[in-house]
PDBML (XML) file of the C-alpha atoms, coordinates in Angstrom:
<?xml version="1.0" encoding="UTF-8" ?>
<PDBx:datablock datablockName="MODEL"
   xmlns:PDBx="http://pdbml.pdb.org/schema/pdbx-v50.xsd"
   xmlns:xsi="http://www.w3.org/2001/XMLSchema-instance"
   xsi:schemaLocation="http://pdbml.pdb.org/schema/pdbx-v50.xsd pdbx-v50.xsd">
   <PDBx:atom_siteCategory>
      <PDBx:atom_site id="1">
         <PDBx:B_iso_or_equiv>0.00</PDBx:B_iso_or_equiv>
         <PDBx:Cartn_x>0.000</PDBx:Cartn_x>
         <PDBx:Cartn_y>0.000</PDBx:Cartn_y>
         <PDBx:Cartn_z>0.000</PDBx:Cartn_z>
         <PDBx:auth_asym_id>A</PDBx:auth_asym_id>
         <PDBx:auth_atom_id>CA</PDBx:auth_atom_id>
         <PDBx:auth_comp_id>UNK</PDBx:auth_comp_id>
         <PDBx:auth_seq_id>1</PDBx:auth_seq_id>
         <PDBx:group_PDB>ATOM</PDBx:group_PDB>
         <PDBx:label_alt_id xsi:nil="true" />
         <PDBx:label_asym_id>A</PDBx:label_asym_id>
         <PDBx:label_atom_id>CA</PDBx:label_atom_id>
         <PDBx:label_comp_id>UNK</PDBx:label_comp_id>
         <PDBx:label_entity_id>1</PDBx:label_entity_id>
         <PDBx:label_seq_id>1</PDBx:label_seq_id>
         <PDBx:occupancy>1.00</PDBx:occupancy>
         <PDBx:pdbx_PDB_model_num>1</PDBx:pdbx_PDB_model_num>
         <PDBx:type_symbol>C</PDBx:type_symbol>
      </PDBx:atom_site>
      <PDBx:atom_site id="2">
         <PDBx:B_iso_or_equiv>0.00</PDBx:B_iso_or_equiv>
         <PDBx:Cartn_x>1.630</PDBx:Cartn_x>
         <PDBx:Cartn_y>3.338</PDBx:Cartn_y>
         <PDBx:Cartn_z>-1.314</PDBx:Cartn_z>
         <PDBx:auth_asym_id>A</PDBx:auth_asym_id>
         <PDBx:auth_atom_id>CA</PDBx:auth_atom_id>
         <PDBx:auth_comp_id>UNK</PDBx:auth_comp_id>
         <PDBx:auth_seq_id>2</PDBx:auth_seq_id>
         <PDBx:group_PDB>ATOM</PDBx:group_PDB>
         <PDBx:label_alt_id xsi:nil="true" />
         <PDBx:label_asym_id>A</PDBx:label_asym_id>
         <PDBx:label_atom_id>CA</PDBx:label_atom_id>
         <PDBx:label_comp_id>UNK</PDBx:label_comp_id>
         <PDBx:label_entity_id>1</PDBx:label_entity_id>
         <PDBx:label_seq_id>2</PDBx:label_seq_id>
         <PDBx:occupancy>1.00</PDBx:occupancy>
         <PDBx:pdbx_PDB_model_num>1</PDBx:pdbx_PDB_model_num>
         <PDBx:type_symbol>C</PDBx:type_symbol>
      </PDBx:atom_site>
      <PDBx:atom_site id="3">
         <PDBx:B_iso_or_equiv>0.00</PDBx:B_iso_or_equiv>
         <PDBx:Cartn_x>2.177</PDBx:Cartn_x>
         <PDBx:Cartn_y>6.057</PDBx:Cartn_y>
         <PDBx:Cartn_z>1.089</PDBx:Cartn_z>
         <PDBx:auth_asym_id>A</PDBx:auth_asym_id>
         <PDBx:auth_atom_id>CA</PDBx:auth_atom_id>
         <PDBx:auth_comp_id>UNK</PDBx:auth_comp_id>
         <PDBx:auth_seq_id>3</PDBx:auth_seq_id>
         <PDBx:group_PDB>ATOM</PDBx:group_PDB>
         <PDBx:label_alt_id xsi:nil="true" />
         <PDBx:label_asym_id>A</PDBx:label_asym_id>
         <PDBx:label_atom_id>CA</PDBx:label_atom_id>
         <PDBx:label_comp_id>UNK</PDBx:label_comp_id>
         <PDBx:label_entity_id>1</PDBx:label_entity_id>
         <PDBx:label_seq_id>3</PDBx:label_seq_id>
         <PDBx:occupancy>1.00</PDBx:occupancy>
         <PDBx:pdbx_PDB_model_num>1</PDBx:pdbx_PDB_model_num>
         <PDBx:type_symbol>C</PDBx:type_symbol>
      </PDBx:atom_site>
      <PDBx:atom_site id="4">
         <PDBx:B_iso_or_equiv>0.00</PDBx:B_iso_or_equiv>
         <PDBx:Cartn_x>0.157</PDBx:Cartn_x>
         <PDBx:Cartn_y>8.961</PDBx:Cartn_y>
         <PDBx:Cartn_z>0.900</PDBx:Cartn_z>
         <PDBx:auth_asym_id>A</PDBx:auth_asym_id>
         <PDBx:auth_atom_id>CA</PDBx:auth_atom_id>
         <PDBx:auth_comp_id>UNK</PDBx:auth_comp_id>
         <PDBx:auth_seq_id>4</PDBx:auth_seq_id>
         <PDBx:group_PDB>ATOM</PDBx:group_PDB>
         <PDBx:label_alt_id xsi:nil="true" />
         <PDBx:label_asym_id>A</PDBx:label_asym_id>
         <PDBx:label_atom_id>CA</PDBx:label_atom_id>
         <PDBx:label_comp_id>UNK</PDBx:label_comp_id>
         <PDBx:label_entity_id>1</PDBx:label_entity_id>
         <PDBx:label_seq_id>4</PDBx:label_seq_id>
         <PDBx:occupancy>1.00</PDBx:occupancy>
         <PDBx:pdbx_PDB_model_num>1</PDBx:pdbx_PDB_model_num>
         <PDBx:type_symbol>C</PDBx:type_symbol>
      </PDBx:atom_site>
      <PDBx:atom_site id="5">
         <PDBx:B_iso_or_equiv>0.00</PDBx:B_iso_or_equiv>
         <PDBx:Cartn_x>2.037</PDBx:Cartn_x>
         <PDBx:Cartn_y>12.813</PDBx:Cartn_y>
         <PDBx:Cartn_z>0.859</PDBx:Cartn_z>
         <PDBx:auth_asym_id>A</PDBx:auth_asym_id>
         <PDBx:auth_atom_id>CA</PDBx:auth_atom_id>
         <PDBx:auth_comp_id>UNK</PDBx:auth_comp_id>
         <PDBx:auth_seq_id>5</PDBx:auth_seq_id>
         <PDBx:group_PDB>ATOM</PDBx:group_PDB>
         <PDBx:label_alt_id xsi:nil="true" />
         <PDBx:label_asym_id>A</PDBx:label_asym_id>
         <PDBx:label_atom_id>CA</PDBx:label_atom_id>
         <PDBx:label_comp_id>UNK</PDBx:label_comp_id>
         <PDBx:label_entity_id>1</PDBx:label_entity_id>
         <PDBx:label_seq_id>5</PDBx:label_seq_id>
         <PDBx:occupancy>1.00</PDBx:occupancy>
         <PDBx:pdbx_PDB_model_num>1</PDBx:pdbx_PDB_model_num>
         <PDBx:type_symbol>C</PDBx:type_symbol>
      </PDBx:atom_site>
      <PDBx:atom_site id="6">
         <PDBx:B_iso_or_equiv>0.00</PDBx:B_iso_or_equiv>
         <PDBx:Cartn_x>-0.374</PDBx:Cartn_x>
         <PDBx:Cartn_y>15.513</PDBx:Cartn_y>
         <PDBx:Cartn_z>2.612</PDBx:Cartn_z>
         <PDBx:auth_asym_id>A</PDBx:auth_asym_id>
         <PDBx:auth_atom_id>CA</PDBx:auth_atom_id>
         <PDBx:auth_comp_id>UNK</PDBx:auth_comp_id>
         <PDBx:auth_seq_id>6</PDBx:auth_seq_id>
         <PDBx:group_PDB>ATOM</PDBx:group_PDB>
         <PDBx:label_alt_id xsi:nil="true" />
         <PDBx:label_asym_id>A</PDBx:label_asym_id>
         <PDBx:label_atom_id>CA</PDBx:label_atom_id>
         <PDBx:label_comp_id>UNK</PDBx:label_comp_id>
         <PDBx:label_entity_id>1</PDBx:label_entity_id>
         <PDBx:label_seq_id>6</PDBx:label_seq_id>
         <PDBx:occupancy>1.00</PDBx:occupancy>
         <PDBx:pdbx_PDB_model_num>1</PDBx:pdbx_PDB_model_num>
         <PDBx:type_symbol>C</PDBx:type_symbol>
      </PDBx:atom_site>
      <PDBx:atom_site id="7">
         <PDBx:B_iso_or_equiv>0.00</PDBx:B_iso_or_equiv>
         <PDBx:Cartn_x>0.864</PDBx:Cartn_x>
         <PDBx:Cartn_y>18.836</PDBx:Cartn_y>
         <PDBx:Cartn_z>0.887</PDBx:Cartn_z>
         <PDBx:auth_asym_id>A</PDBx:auth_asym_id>
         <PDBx:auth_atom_id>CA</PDBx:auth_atom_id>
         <PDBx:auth_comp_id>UNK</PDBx:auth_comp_id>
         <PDBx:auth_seq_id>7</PDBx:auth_seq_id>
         <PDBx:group_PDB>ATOM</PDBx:group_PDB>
         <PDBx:label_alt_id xsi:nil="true" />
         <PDBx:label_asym_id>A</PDBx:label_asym_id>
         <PDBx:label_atom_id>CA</PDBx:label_atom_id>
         <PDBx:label_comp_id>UNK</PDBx:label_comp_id>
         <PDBx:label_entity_id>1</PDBx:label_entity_id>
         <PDBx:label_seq_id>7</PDBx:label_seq_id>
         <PDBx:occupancy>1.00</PDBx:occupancy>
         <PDBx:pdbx_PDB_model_num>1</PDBx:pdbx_PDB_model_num>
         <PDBx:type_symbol>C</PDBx:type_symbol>
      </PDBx:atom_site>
      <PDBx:atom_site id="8">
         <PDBx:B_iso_or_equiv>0.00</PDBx:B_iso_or_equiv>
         <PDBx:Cartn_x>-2.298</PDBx:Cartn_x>
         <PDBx:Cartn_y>21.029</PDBx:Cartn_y>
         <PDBx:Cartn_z>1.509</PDBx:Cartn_z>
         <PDBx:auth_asym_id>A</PDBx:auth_asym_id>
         <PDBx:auth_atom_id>CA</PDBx:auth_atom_id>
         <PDBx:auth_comp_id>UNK</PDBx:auth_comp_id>
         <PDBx:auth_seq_id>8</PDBx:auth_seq_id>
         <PDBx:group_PDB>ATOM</PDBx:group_PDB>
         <PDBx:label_alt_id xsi:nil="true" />
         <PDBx:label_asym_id>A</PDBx:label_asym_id>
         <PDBx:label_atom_id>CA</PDBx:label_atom_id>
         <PDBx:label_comp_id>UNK</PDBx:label_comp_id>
         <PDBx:label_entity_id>1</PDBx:label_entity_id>
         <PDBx:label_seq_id>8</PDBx:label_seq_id>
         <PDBx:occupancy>1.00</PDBx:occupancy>
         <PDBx:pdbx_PDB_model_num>1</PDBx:pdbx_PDB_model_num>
         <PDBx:type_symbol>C</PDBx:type_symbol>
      </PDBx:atom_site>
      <PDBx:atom_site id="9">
         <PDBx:B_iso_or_equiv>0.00</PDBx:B_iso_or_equiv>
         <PDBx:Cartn_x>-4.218</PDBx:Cartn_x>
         <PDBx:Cartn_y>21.714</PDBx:Cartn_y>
         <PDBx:Cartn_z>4.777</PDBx:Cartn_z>
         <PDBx:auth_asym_id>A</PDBx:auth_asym_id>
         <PDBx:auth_atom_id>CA</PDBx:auth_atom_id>
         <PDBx:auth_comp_id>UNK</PDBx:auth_comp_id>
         <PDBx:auth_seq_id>9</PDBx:auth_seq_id>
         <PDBx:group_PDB>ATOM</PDBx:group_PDB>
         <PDBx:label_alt_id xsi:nil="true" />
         <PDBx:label_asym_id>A</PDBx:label_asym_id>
         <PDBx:label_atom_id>CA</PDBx:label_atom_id>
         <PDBx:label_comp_id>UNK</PDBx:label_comp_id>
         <PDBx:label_entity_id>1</PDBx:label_entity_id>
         <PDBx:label_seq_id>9</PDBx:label_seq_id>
         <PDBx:occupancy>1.00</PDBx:occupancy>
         <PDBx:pdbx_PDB_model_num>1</PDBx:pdbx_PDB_model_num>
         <PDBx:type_symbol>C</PDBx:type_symbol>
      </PDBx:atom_site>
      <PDBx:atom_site id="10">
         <PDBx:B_iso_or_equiv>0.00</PDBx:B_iso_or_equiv>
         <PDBx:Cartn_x>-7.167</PDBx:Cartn_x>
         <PDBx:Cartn_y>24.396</PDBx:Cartn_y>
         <PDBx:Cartn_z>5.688</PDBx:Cartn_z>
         <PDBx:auth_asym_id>A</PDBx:auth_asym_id>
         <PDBx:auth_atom_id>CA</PDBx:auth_atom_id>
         <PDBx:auth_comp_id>UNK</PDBx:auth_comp_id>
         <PDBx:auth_seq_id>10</PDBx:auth_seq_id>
         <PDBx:group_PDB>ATOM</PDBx:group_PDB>
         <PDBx:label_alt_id xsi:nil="true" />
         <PDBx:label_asym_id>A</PDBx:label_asym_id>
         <PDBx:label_atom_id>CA</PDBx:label_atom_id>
         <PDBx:label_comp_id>UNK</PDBx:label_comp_id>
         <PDBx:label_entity_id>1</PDBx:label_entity_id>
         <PDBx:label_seq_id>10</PDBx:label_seq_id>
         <PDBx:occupancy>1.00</PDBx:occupancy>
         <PDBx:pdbx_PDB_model_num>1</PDBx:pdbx_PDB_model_num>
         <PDBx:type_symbol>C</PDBx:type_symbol>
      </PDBx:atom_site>
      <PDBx:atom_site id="11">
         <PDBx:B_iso_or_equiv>0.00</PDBx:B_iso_or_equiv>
         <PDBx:Cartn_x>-6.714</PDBx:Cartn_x>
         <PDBx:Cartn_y>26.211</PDBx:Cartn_y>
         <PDBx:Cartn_z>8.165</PDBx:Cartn_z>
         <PDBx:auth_asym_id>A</PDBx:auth_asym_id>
         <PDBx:auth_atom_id>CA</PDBx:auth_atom_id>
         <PDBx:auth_comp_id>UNK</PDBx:auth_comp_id>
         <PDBx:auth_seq_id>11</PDBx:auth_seq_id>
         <PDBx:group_PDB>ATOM</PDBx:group_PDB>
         <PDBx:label_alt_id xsi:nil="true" />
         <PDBx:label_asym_id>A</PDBx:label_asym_id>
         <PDBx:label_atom_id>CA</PDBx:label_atom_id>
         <PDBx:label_comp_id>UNK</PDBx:label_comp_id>
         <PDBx:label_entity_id>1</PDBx:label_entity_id>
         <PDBx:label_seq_id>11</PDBx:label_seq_id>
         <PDBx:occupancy>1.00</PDBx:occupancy>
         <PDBx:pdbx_PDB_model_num>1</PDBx:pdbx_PDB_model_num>
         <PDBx:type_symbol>C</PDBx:type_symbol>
      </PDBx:atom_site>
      <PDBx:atom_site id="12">
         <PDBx:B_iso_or_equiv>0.00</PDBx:B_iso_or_equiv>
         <PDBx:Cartn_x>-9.906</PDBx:Cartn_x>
         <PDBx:Cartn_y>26.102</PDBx:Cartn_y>
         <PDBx:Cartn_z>10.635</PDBx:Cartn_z>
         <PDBx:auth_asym_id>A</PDBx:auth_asym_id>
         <PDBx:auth_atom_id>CA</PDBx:auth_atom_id>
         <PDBx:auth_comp_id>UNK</PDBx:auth_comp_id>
         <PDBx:auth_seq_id>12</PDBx:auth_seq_id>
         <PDBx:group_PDB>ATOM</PDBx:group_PDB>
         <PDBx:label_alt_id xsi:nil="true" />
         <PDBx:label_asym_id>A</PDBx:label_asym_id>
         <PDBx:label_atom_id>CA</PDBx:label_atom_id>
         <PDBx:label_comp_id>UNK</PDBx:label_comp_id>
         <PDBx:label_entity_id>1</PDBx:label_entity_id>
         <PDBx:label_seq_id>12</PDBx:label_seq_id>
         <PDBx:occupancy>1.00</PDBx:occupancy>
         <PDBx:pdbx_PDB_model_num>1</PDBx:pdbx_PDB_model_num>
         <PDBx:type_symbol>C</PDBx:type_symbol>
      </PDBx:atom_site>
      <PDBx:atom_site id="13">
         <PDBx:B_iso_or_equiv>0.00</PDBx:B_iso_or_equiv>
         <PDBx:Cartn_x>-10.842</PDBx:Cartn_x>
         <PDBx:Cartn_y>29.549</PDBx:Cartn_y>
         <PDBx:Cartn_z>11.747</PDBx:Cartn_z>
         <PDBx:auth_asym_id>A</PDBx:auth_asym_id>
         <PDBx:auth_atom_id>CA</PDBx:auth_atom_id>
         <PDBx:auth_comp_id>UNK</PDBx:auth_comp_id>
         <PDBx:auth_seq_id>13</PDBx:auth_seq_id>
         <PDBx:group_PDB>ATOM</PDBx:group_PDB>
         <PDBx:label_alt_id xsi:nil="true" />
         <PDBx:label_asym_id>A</PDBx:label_asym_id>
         <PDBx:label_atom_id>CA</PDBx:label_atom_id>
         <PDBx:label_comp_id>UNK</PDBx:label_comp_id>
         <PDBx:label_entity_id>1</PDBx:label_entity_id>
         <PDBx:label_seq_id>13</PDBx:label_seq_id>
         <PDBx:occupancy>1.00</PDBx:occupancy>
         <PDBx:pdbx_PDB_model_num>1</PDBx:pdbx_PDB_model_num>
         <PDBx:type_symbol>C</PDBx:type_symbol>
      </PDBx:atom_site>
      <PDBx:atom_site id="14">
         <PDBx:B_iso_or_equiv>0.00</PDBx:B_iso_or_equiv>
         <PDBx:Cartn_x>-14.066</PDBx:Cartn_x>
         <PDBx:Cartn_y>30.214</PDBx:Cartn_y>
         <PDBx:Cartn_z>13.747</PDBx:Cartn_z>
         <PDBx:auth_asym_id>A</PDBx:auth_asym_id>
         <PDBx:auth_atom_id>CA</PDBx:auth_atom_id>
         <PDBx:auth_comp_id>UNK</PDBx:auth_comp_id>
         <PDBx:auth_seq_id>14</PDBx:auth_seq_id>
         <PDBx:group_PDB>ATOM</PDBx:group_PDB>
         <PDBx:label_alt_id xsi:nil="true" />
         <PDBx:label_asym_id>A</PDBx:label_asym_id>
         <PDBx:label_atom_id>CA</PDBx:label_atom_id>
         <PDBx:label_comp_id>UNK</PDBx:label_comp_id>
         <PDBx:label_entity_id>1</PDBx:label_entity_id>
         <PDBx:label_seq_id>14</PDBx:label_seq_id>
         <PDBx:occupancy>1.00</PDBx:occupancy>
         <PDBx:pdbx_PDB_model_num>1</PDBx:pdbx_PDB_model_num>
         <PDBx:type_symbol>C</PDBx:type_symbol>
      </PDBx:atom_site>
      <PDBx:atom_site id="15">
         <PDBx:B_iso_or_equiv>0.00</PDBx:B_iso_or_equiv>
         <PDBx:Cartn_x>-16.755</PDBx:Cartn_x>
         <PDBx:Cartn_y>31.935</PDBx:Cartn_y>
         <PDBx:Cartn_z>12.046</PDBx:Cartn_z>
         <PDBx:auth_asym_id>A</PDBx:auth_asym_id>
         <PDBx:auth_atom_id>CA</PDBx:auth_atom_id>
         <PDBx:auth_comp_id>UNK</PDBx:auth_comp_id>
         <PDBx:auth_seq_id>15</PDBx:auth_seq_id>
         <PDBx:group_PDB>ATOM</PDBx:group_PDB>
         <PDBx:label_alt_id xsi:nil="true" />
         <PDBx:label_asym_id>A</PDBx:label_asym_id>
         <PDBx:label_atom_id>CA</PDBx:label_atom_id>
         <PDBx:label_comp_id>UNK</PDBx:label_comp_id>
         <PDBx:label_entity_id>1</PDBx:label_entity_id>
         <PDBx:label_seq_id>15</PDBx:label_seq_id>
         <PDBx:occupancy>1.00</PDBx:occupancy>
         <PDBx:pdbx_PDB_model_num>1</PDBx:pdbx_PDB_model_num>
         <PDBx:type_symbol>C</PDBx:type_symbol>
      </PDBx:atom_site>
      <PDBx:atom_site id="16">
         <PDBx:B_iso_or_equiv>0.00</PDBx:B_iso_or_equiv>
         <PDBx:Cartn_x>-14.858</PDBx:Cartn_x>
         <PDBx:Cartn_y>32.302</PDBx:Cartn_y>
         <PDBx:Cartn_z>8.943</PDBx:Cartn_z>
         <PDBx:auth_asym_id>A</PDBx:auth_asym_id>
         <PDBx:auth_atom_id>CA</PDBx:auth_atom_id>
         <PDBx:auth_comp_id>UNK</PDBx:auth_comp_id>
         <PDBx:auth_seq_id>16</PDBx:auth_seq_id>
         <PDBx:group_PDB>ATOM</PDBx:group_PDB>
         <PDBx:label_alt_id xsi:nil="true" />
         <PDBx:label_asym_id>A</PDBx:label_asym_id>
         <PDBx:label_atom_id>CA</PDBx:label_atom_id>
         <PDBx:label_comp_id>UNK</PDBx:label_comp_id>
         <PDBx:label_entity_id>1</PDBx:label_entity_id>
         <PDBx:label_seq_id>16</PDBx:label_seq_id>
         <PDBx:occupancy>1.00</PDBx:occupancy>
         <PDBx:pdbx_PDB_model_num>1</PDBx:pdbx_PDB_model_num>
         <PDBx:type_symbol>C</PDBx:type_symbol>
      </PDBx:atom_site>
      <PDBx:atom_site id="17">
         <PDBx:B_iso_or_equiv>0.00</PDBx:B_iso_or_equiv>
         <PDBx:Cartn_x>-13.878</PDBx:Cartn_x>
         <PDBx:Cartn_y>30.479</PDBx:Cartn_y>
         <PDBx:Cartn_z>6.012</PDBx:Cartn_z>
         <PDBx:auth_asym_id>A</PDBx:auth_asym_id>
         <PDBx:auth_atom_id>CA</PDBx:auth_atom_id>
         <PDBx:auth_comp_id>UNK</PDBx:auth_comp_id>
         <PDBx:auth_seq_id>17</PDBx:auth_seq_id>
         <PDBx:group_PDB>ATOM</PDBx:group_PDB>
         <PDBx:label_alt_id xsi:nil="true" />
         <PDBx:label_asym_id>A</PDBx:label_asym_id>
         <PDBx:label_atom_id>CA</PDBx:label_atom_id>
         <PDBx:label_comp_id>UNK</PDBx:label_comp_id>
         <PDBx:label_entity_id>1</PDBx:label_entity_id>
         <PDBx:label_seq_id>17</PDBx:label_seq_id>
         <PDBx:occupancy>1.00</PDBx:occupancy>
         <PDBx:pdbx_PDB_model_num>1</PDBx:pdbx_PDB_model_num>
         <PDBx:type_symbol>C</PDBx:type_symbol>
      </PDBx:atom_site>
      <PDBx:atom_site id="18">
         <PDBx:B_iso_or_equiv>0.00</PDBx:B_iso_or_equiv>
         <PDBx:Cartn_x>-11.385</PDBx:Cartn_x>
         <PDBx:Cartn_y>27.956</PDBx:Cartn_y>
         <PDBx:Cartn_z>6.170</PDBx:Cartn_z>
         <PDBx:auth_asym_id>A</PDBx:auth_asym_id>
         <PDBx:auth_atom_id>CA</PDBx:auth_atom_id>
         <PDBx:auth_comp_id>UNK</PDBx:auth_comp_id>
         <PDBx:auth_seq_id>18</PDBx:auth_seq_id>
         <PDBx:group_PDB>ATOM</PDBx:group_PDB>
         <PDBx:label_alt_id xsi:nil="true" />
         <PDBx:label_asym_id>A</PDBx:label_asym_id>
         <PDBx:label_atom_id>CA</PDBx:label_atom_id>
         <PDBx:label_comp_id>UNK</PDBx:label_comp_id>
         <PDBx:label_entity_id>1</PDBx:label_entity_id>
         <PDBx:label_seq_id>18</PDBx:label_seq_id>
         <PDBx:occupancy>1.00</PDBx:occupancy>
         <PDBx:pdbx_PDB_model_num>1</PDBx:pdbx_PDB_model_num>
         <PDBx:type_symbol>C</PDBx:type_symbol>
      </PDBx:atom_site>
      <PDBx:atom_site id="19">
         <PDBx:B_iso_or_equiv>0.00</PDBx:B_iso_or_equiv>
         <PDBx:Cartn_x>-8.137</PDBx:Cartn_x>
         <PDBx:Cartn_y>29.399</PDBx:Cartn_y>
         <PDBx:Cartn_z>4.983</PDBx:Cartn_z>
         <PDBx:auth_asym_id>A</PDBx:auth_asym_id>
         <PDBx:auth_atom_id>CA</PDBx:auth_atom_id>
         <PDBx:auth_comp_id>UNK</PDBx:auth_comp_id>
         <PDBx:auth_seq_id>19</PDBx:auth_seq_id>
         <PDBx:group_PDB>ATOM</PDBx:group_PDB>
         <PDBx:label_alt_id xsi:nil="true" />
         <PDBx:label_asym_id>A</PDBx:label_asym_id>
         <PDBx:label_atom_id>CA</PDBx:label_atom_id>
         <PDBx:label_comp_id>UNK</PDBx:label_comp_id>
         <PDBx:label_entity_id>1</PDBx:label_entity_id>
         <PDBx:label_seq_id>19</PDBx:label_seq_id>
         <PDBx:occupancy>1.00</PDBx:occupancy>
         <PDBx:pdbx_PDB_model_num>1</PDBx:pdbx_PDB_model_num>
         <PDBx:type_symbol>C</PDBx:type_symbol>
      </PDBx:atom_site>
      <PDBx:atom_site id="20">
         <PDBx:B_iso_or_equiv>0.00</PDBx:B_iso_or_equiv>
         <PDBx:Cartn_x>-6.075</PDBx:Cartn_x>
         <PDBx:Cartn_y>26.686</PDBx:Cartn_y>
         <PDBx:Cartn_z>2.296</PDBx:Cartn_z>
         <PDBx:auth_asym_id>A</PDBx:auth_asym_id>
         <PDBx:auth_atom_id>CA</PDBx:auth_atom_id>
         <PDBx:auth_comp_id>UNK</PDBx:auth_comp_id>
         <PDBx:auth_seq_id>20</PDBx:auth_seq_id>
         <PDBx:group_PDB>ATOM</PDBx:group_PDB>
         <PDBx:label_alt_id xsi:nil="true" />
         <PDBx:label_asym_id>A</PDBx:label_asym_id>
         <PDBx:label_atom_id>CA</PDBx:label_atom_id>
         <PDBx:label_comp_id>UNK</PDBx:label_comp_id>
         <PDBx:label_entity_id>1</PDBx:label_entity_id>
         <PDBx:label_seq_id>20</PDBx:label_seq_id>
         <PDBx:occupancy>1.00</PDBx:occupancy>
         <PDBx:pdbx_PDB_model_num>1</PDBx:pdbx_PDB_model_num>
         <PDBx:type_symbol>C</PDBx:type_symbol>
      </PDBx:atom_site>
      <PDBx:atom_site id="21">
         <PDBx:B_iso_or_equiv>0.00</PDBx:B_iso_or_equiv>
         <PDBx:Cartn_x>-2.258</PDBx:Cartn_x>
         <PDBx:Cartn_y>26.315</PDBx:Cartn_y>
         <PDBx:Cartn_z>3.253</PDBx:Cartn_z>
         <PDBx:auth_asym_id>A</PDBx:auth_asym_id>
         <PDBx:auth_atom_id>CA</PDBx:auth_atom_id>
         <PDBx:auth_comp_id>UNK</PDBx:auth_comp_id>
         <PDBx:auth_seq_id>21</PDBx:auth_seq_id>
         <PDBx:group_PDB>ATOM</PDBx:group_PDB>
         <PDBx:label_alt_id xsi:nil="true" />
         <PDBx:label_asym_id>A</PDBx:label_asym_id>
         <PDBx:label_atom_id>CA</PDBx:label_atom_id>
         <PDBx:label_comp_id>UNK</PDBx:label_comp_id>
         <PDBx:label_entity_id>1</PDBx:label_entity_id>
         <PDBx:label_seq_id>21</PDBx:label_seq_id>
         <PDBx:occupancy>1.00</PDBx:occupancy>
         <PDBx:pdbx_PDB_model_num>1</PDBx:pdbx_PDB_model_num>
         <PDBx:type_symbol>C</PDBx:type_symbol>
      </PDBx:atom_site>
      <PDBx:atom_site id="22">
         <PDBx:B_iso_or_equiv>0.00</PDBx:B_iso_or_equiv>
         <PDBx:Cartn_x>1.006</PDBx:Cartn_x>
         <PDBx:Cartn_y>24.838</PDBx:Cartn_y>
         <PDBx:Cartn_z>1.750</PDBx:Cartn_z>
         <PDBx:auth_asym_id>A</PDBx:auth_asym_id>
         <PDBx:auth_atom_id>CA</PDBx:auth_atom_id>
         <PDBx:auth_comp_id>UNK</PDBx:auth_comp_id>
         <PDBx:auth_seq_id>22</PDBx:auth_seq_id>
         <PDBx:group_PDB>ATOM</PDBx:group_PDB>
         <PDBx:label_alt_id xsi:nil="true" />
         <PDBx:label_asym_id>A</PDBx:label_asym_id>
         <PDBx:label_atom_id>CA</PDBx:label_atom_id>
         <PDBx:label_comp_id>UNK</PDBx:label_comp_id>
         <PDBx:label_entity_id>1</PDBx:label_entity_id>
         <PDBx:label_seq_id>22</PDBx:label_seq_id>
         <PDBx:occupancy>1.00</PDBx:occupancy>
         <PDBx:pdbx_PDB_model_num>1</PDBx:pdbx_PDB_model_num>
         <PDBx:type_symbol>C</PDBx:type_symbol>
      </PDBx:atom_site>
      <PDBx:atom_site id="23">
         <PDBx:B_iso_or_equiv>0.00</PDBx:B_iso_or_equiv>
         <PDBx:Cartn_x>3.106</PDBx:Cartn_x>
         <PDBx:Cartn_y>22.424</PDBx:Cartn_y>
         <PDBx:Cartn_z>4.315</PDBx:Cartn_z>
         <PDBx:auth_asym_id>A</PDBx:auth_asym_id>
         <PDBx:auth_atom_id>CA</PDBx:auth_atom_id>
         <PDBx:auth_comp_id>UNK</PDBx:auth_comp_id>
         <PDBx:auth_seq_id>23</PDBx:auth_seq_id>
         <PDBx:group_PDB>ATOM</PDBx:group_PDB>
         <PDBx:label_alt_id xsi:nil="true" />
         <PDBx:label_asym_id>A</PDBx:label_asym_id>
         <PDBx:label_atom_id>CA</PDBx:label_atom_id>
         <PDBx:label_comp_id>UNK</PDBx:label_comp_id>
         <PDBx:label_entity_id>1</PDBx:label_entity_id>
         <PDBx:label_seq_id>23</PDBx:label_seq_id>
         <PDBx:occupancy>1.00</PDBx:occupancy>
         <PDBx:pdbx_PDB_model_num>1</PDBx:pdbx_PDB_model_num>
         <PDBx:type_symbol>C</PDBx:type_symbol>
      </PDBx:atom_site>
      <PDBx:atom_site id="24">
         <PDBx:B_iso_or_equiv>0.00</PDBx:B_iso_or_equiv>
         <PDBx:Cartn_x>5.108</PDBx:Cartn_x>
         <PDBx:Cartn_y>23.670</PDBx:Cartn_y>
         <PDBx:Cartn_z>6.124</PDBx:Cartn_z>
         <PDBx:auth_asym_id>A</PDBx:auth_asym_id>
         <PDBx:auth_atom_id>CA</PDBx:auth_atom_id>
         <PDBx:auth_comp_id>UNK</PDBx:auth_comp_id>
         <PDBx:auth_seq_id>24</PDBx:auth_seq_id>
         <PDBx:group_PDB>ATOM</PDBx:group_PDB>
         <PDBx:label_alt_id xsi:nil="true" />
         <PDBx:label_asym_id>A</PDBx:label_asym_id>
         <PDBx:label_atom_id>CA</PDBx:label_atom_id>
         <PDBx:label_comp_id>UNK</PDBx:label_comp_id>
         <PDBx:label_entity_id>1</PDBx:label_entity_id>
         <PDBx:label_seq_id>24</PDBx:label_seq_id>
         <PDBx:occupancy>1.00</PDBx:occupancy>
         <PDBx:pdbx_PDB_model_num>1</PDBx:pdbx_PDB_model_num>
         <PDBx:type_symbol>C</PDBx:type_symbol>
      </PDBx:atom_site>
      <PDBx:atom_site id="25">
         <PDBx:B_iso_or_equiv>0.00</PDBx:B_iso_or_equiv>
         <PDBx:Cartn_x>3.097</PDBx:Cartn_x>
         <PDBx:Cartn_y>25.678</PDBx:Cartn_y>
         <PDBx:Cartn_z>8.436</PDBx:Cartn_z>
         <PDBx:auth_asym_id>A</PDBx:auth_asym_id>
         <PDBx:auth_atom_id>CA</PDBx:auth_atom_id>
         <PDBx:auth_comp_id>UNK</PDBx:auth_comp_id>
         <PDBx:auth_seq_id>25</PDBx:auth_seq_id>
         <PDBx:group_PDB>ATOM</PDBx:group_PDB>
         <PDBx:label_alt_id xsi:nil="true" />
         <PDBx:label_asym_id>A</PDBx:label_asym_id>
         <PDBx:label_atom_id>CA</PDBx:label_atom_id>
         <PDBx:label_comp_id>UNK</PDBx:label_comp_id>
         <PDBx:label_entity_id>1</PDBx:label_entity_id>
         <PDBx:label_seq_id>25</PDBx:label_seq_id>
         <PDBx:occupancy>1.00</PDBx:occupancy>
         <PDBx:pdbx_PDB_model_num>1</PDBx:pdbx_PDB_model_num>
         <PDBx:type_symbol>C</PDBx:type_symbol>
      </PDBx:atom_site>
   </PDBx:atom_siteCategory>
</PDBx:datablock>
């Protein structure tokens, strides 16, 4: 089973929209 590369997370921020972000952070 290949492993998987996470390159792009959201930031969560509360009562607004989810901001997209490039590892690292």
């Amino acid at each position: 089973q290949p492993v998987r590369l996470v390159e792009n997370v959201q930031r969560l921020v509360p009562g607004g929209q989810p901001q997209l972000l490039h590892l690292p952070v």
